[in-house]
Protein backbone atom coordinates (compact mmCIF):
# COMPACT_ATOMS: atom_id res chain seq x y z
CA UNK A 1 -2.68 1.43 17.55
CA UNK A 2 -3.57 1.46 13.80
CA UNK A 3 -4.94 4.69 11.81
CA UNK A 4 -7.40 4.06 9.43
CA UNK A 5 -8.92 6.51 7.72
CA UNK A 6 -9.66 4.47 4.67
CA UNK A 7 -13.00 3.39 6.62
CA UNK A 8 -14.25 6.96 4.91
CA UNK A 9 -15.29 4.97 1.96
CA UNK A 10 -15.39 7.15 -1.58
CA UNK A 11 -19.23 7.38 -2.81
CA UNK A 12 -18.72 6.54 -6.40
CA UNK A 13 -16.04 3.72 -6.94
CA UNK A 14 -13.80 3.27 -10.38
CA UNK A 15 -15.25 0.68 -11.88
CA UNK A 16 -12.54 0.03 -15.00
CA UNK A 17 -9.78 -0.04 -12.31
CA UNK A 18 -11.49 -2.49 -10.07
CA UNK A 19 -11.87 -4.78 -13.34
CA UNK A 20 -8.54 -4.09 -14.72
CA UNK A 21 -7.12 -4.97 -11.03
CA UNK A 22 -9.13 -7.94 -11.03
CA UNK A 23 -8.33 -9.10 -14.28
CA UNK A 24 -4.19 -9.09 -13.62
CA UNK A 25 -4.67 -10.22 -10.51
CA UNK A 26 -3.83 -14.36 -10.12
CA UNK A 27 -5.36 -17.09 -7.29
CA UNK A 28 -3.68 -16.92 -4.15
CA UNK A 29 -2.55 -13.07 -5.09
CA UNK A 30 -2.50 -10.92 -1.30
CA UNK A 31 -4.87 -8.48 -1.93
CA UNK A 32 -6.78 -5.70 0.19
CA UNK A 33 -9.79 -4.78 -0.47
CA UNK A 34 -12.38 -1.63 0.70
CA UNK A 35 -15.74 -2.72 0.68
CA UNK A 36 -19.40 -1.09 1.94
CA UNK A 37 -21.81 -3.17 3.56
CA UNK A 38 -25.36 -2.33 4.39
CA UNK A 39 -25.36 -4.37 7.42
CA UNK A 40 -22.08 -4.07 8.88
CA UNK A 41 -20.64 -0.73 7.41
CA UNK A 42 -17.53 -0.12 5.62
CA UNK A 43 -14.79 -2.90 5.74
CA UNK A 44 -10.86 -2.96 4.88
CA UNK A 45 -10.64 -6.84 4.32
CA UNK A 46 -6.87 -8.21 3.40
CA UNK A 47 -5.68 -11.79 2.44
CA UNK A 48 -5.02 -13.66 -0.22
CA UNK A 49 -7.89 -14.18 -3.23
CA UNK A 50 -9.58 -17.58 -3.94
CA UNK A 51 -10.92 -18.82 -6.94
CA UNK A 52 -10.07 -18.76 -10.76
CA UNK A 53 -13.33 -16.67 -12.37
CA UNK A 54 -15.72 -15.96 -9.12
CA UNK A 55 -13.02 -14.37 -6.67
CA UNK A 56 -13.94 -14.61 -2.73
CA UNK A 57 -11.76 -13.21 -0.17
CA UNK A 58 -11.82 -13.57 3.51
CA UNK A 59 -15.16 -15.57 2.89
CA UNK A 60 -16.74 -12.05 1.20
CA UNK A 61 -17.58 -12.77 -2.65
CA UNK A 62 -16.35 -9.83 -4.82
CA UNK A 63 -17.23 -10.92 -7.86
CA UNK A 64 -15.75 -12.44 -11.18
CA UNK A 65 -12.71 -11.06 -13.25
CA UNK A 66 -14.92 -8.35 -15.28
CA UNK A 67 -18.04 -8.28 -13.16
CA UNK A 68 -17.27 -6.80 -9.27
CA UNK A 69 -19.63 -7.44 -7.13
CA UNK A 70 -21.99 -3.81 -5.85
CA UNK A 71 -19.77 -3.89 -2.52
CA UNK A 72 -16.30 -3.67 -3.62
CA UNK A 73 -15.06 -0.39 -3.81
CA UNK A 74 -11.53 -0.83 -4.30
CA UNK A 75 -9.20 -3.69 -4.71
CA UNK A 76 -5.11 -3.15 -4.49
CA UNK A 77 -2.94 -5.98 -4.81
CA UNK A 78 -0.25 -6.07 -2.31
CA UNK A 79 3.47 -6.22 -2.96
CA UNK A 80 4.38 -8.87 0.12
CA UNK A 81 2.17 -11.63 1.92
CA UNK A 82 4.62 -11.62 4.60
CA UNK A 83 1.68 -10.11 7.06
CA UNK A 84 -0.23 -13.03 6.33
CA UNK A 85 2.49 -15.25 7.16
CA UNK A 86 2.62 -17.39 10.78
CA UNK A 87 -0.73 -16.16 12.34
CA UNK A 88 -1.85 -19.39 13.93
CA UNK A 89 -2.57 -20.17 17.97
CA UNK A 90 -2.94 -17.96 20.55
CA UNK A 91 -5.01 -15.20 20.52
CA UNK A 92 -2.73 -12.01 20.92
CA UNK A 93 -4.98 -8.98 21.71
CA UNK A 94 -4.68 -5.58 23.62
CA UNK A 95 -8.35 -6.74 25.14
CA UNK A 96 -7.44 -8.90 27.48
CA UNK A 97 -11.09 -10.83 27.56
CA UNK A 98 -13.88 -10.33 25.00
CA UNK A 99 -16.20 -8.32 27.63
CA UNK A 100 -13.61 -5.22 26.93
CA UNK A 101 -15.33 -5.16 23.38
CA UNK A 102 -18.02 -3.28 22.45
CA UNK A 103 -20.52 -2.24 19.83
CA UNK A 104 -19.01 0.34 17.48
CA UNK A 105 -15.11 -0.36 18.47
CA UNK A 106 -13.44 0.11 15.21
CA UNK A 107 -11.13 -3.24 15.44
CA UNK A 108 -8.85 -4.74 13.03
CA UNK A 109 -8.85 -8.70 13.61
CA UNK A 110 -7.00 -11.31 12.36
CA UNK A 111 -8.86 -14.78 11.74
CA UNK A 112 -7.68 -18.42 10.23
CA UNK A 113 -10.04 -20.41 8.74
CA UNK A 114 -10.21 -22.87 5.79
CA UNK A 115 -10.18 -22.60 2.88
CA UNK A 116 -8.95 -19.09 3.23
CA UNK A 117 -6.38 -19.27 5.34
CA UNK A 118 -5.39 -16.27 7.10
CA UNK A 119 -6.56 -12.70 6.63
CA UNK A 120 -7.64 -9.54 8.37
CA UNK A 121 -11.02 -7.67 8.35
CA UNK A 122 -10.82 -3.79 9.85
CA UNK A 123 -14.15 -2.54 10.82
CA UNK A 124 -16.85 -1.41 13.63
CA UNK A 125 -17.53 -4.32 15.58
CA UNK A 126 -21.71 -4.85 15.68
CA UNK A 127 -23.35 -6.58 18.06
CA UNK A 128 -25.84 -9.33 17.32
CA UNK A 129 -29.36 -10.15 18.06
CA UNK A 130 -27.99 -12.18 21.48
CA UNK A 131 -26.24 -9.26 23.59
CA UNK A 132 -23.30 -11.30 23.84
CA UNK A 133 -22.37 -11.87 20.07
CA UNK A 134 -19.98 -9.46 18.17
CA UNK A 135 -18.89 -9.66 14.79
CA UNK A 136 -17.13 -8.12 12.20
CA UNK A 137 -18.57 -8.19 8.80
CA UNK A 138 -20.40 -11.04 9.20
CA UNK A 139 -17.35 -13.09 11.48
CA UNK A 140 -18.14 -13.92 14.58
CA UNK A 141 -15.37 -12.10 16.78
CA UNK A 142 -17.26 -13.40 20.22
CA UNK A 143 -19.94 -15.73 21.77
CA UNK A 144 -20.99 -15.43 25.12
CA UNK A 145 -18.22 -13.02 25.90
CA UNK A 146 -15.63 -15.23 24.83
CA UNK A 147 -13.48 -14.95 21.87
CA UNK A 148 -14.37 -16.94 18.77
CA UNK A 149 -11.91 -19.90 17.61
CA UNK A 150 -10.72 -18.71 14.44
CA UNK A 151 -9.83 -15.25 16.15
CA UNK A 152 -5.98 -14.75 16.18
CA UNK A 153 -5.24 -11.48 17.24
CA UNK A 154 -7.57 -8.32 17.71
CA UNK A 155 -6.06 -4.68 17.76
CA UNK A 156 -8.30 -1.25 18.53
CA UNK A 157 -7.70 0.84 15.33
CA UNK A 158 -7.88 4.86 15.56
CA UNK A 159 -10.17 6.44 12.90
CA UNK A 160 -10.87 10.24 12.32
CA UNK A 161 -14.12 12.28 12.73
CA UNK A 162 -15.55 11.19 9.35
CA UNK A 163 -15.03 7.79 9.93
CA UNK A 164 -17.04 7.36 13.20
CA UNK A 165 -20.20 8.77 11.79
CA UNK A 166 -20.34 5.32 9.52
CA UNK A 167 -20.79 2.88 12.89
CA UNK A 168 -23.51 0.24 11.92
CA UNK A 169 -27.05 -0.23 13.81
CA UNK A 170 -27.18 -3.12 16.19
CA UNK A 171 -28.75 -6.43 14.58
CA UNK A 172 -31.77 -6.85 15.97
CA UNK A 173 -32.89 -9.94 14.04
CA UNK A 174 -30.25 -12.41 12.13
CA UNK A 175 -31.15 -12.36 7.98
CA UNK A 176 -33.31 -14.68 6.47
């Protein structure tokens, strides 16, 4: 099991760091990166960055090189890939079917999709408007209790006191 207490987001973020960090950083750098969301809570997204001026990671835009986007709260560049290496077929989870998940589980998931390859997204899972729908920051994680296709692996991640008091609301509605 994974600790994460980094889902205790700071409330004011640096703002000439995250620039500065964004400005050495190159395409296809392995990156992690804190983020708040409104709609799905706080979020520990890691993978490798996309783009040459607007930088999207893990399918979440964070902005260009001197302009980070309102959600990013702080961006750390990562020594090794080699986590991101070889995560392709079969899911590997503790939960052995997607009906052990539930609304609020903090969960640290794994996903492969194009163009972004592979990377990780740490949060609450939140249900969506259909009772059987979970995702993760905007991923679907499940579908009618079974686990989405670009879902690779799915671990339960501890988090302390302070970091359960930040579990999203239910969607009740999907965005317009």
């Amino acid at each position: 099991m994974i600790h994460y207490n980094a889902l205790d987001l700071p409330r004011k973020r640096d703002l000439e760091s995250l620039r500065f960090t964004l400005g050495v950083s190159t395409e296809a750098s392995s990156v992690r990166a804190r983020l708040r969301t409104s709609r799905f809570g706080p979020l520990i997204l890691t993978g490798r960055l996309l783009g040459s001026s607007d930088l999207w990671l893990g399918g979440f835009f964070l902005g260009s090189r001197t302009n980070p986007k309102r959600q990013l709260i702080d961006l750390e560049i990562l020594e090794s890939d080699t986590d991101l290496e070889g995560r392709t077929g079969v899911l590997q989870s503790p939960c052995a079917e997607a009906t052990d998940l539930r609304h609020g589980q903090p969960v640290e998931v794994r996903f492969v999709q194009q163009p972004y390859g592979s990377f990780s997204l740490a949060g609450h899972l939140v249900r969506g408007p259909l009772s059987a729908d979970l995702l993760l920051g905007g991923w679907f994680v499940s579908h009618a209790h079974r686990f989405a296709s670009r879902v690779v692996s799915i671990e339960e991640i501890e988090i302390d006191s302070r970091g359960a008091r930040n579990v999203p609301t239910p969607l009740t509605r999907w965005a317009s």
